[in-house]
Structures are given as C-alpha cells and as structure tokens.
Protein backbone atom coordinates (compact mmCIF):
# COMPACT_ATOMS: atom_id res chain seq x y z
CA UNK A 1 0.00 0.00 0.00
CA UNK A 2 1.04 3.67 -0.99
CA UNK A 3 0.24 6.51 1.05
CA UNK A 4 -0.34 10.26 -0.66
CA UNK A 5 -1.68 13.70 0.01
CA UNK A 6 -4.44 14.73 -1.55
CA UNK A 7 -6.19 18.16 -0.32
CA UNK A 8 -4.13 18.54 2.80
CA UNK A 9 -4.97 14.81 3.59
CA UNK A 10 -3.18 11.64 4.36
CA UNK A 11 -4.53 9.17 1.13
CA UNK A 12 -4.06 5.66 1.37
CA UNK A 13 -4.21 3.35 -1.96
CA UNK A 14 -2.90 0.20 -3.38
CA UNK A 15 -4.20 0.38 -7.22
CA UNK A 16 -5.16 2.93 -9.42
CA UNK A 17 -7.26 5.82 -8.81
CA UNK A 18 -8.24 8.54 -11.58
CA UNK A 19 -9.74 11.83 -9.84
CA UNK A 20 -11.77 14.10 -12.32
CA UNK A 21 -11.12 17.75 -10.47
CA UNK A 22 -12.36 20.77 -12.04
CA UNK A 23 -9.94 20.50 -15.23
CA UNK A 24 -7.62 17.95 -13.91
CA UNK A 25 -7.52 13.95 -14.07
CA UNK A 26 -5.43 12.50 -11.66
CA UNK A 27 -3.91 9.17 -11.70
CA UNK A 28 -2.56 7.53 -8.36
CA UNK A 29 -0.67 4.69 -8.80
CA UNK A 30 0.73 2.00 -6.49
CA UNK A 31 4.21 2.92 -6.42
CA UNK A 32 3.83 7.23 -6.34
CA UNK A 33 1.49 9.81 -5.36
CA UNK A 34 -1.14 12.10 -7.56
CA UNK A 35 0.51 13.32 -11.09
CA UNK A 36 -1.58 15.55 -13.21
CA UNK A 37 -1.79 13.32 -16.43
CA UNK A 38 -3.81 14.88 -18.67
CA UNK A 39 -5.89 18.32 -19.65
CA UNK A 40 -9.67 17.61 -20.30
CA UNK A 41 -12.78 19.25 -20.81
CA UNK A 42 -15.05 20.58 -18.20
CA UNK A 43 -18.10 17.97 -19.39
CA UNK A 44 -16.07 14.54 -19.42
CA UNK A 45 -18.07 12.38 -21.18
CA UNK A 46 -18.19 8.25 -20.25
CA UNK A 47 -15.83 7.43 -23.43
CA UNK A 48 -13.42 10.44 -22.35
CA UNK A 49 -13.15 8.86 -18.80
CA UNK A 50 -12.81 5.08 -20.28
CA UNK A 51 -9.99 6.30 -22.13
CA UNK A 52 -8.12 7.76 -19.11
CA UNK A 53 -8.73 4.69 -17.30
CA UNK A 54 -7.60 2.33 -20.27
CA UNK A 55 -4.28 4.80 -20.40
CA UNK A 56 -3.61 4.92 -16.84
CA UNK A 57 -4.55 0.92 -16.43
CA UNK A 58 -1.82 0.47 -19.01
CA UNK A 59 0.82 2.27 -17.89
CA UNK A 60 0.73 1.35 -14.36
CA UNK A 61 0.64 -2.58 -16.53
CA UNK A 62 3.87 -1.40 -18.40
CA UNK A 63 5.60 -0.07 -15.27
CA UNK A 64 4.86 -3.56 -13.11
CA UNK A 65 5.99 -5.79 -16.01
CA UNK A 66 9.18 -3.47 -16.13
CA UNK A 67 9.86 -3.87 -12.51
CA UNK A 68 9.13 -7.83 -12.29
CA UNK A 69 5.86 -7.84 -10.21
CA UNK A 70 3.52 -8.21 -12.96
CA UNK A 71 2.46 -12.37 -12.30
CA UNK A 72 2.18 -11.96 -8.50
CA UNK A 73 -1.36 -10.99 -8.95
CA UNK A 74 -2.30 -12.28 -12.05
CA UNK A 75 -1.71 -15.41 -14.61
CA UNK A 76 1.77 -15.97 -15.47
CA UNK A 77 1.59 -14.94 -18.71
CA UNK A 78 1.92 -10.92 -18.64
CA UNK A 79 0.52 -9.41 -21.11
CA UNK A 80 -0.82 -5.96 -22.21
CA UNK A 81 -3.35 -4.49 -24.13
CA UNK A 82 -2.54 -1.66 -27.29
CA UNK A 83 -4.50 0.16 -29.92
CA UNK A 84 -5.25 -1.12 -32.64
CA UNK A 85 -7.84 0.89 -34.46
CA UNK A 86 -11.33 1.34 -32.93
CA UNK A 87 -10.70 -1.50 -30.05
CA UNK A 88 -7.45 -2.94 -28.21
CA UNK A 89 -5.60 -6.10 -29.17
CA UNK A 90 -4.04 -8.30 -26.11
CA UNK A 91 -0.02 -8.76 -25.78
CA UNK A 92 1.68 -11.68 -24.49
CA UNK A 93 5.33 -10.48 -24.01
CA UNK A 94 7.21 -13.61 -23.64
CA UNK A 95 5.64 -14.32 -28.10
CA UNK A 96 7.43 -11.26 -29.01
CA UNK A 97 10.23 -12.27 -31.70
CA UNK A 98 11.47 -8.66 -31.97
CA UNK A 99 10.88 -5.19 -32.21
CA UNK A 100 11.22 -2.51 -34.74
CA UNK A 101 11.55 0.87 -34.62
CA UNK A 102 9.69 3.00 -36.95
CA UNK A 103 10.42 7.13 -35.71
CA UNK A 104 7.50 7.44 -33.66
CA UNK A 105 5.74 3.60 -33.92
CA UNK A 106 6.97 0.52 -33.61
CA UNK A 107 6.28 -2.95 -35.13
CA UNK A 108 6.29 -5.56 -33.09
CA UNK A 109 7.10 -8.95 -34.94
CA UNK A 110 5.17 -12.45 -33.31
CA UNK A 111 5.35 -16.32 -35.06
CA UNK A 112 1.99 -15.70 -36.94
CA UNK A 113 1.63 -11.68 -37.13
CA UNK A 114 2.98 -8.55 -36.51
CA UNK A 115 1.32 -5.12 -34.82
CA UNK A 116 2.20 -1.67 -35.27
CA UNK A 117 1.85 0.71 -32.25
CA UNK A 118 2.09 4.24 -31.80
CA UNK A 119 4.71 4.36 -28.98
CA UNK A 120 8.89 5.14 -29.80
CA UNK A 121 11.12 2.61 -28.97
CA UNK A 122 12.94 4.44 -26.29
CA UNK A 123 10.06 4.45 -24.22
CA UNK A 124 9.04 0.82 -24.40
CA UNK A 125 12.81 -0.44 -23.79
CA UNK A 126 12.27 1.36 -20.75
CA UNK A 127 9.43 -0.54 -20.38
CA UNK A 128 10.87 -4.16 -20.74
CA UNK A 129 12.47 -6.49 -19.04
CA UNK A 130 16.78 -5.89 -19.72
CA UNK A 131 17.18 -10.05 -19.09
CA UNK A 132 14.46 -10.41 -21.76
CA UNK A 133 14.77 -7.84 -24.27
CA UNK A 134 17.93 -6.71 -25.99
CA UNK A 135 18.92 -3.63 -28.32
CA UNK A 136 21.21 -4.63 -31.32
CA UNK A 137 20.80 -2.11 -33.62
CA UNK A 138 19.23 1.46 -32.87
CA UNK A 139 16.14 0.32 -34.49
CA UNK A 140 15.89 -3.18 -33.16
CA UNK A 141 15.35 -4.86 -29.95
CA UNK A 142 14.85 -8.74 -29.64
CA UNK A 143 13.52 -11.01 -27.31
CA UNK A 144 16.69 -13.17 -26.50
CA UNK A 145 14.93 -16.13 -25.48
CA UNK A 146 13.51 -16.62 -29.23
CA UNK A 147 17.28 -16.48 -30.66
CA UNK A 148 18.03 -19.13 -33.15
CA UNK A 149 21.84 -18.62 -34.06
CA UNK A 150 23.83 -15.59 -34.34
CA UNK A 151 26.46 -14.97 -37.62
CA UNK A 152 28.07 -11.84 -39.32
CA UNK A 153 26.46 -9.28 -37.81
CA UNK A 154 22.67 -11.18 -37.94
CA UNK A 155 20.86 -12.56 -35.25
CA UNK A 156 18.22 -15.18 -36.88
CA UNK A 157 15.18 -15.72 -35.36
CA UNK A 158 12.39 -18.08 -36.46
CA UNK A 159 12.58 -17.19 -40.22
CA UNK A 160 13.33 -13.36 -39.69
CA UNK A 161 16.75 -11.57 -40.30
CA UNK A 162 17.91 -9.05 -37.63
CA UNK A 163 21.07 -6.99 -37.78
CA UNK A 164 23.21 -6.24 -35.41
CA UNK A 165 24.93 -3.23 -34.71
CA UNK A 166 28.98 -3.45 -34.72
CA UNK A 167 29.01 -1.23 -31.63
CA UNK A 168 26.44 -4.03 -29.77
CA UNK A 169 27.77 -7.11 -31.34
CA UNK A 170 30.47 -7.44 -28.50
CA UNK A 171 27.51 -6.80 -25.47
CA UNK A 172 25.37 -8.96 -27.14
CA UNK A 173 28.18 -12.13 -27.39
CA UNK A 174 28.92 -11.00 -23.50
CA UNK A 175 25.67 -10.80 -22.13
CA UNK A 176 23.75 -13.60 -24.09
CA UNK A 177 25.78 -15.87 -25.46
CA UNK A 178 29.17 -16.55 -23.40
CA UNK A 179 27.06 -16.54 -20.06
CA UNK A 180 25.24 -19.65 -21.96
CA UNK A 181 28.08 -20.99 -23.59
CA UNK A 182 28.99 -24.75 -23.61
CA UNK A 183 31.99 -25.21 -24.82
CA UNK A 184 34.54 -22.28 -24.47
C-alpha cells in the first residue's frame, strides 16, 4: 500500500485511482502519489473517462511488467493491451520475436503476425524487461529467449533476419551468449 496527500490529507491506496477535479484527471498509482496526467474538458463524457482509465490501467501494466511484479497478482503470462484501431488487441510479451523501430511507432514482430503501435522505442525499452529484451541495432530490440543462431552481424530468429549493430555485437556475445556458452 502507498500513502499520498491529496487536499491537505493523508490518502491511502494500493491500485489505481483517476480523480476528475475541475480540469484535472489524476492518476494515483501503487508505487507514487497524484501526477496531473492529462488536460480535459469541463463535461467529461463516459468514453473520455474510459480512455483515461484504459491509459492509466496500461501504464501502471507497463511499469509492473518493467519492474518484475507483474504475475504476483495475475496469470503468469503478462501481457498488455494496445491500440489497434477502434478496439485494443491483447499482448503476451514472452511471443514477441522482436521489435522494430519506426520514428514514432513501432512494429512488433510475433510467429503468426505482426502489430504496429504508436509508442517510440525508447520508451518501451524502458518498459521491458533488460534479461528479456535486448537492443542490437538502434532500431531493433529482440527477445533473447527466441534467438536461433547468431552470424556476421545477424541474429536469426524463427525465419526473420535481424542486424546487429557493430558497436552491440560485442555486449550482445557478453551478455547472451558466453554466459550460456557450452563449450569455451
């Protein structure tokens, strides 16, 4: 549980709360007090306030994933849900093959399909696991448990082609594949 202020008074909370003040939504979340999140209206509609709560329920998702708490309370898959279109689409992390960066979107590859979402890639590494996911290439990340075999500068996995940066190559061989190494 997470204690706050709120109006000159002690607030207790352990999930997420969205307070619709004057202007103002607020979003408490487990791990911080009140942050102004977002600018709105002075009529919120249902829709408006559905929104905020989808936003707000999937940030707080990204930020427990990120810190390792995410399956405590739920199934052990962890997943998340993203835009796509007029209605969300569910995420399983762990089928991730890799992810692209595309400026301001990125695509993010599976076995059987492959989703673009409006989000940059800086901001979902920080969102990810640093055992799971791995950078490469500035516009690459990949999910290391899905690596197939690694050669000149490509990492292959399933029947995809990823490069690999020459100023990564040597973290990536470190970190992934000497720690796992049989013979040396």
């Amino acid at each position: 549980m997470t204690t706050g202020k709120f109006a000159g008074r002690r607030v207790v909370f352990s999930a997420i709360v969205i307070y619709c003040i004057r202007h103002n939504v607020y979003i408490c979340r487990k791990d911080s007090a009140m942050t102004d999140k977002s600018e709105i209206r002075k009529d919120i509609s249902f829709k408006r306030f559905y929104q905020a709560a989808l936003k707000a329920q999937e940030t707080f998702n990204i930020r427990e994933l990120a810190q390792g708490t995410a399956g405590k309370n739920q199934n052990k898959d962890a997943f998340l849900y993203v835009r796509q279109g007029d209605g969300f689409q569910k995420i399983v992390w762990e089928e991730i093959l890799y992810i692209e960066g595309l400026e301001n979107y990125v695509k993010m590859q599976f076995k059987d399909k492959q989703l673009i979402v409006h989000q940059t890639m800086t901001s979902l590494e920080k969102s990810l696991s640093k055992e799971v996911f791995f950078r490469v290439h500035k516009s690459y990340l990949v999910n290391v448990n899905h690596i197939d075999s690694i050669n000149s500068g490509r990492i292959f996995i399933d029947s995809h082609e990823v490069p690999v940066s020459r100023h990564r190559k040597d973290e990536l061989l470190n970190t992934v594949v000497y720690k796992n190494l049989i013979s040396k």
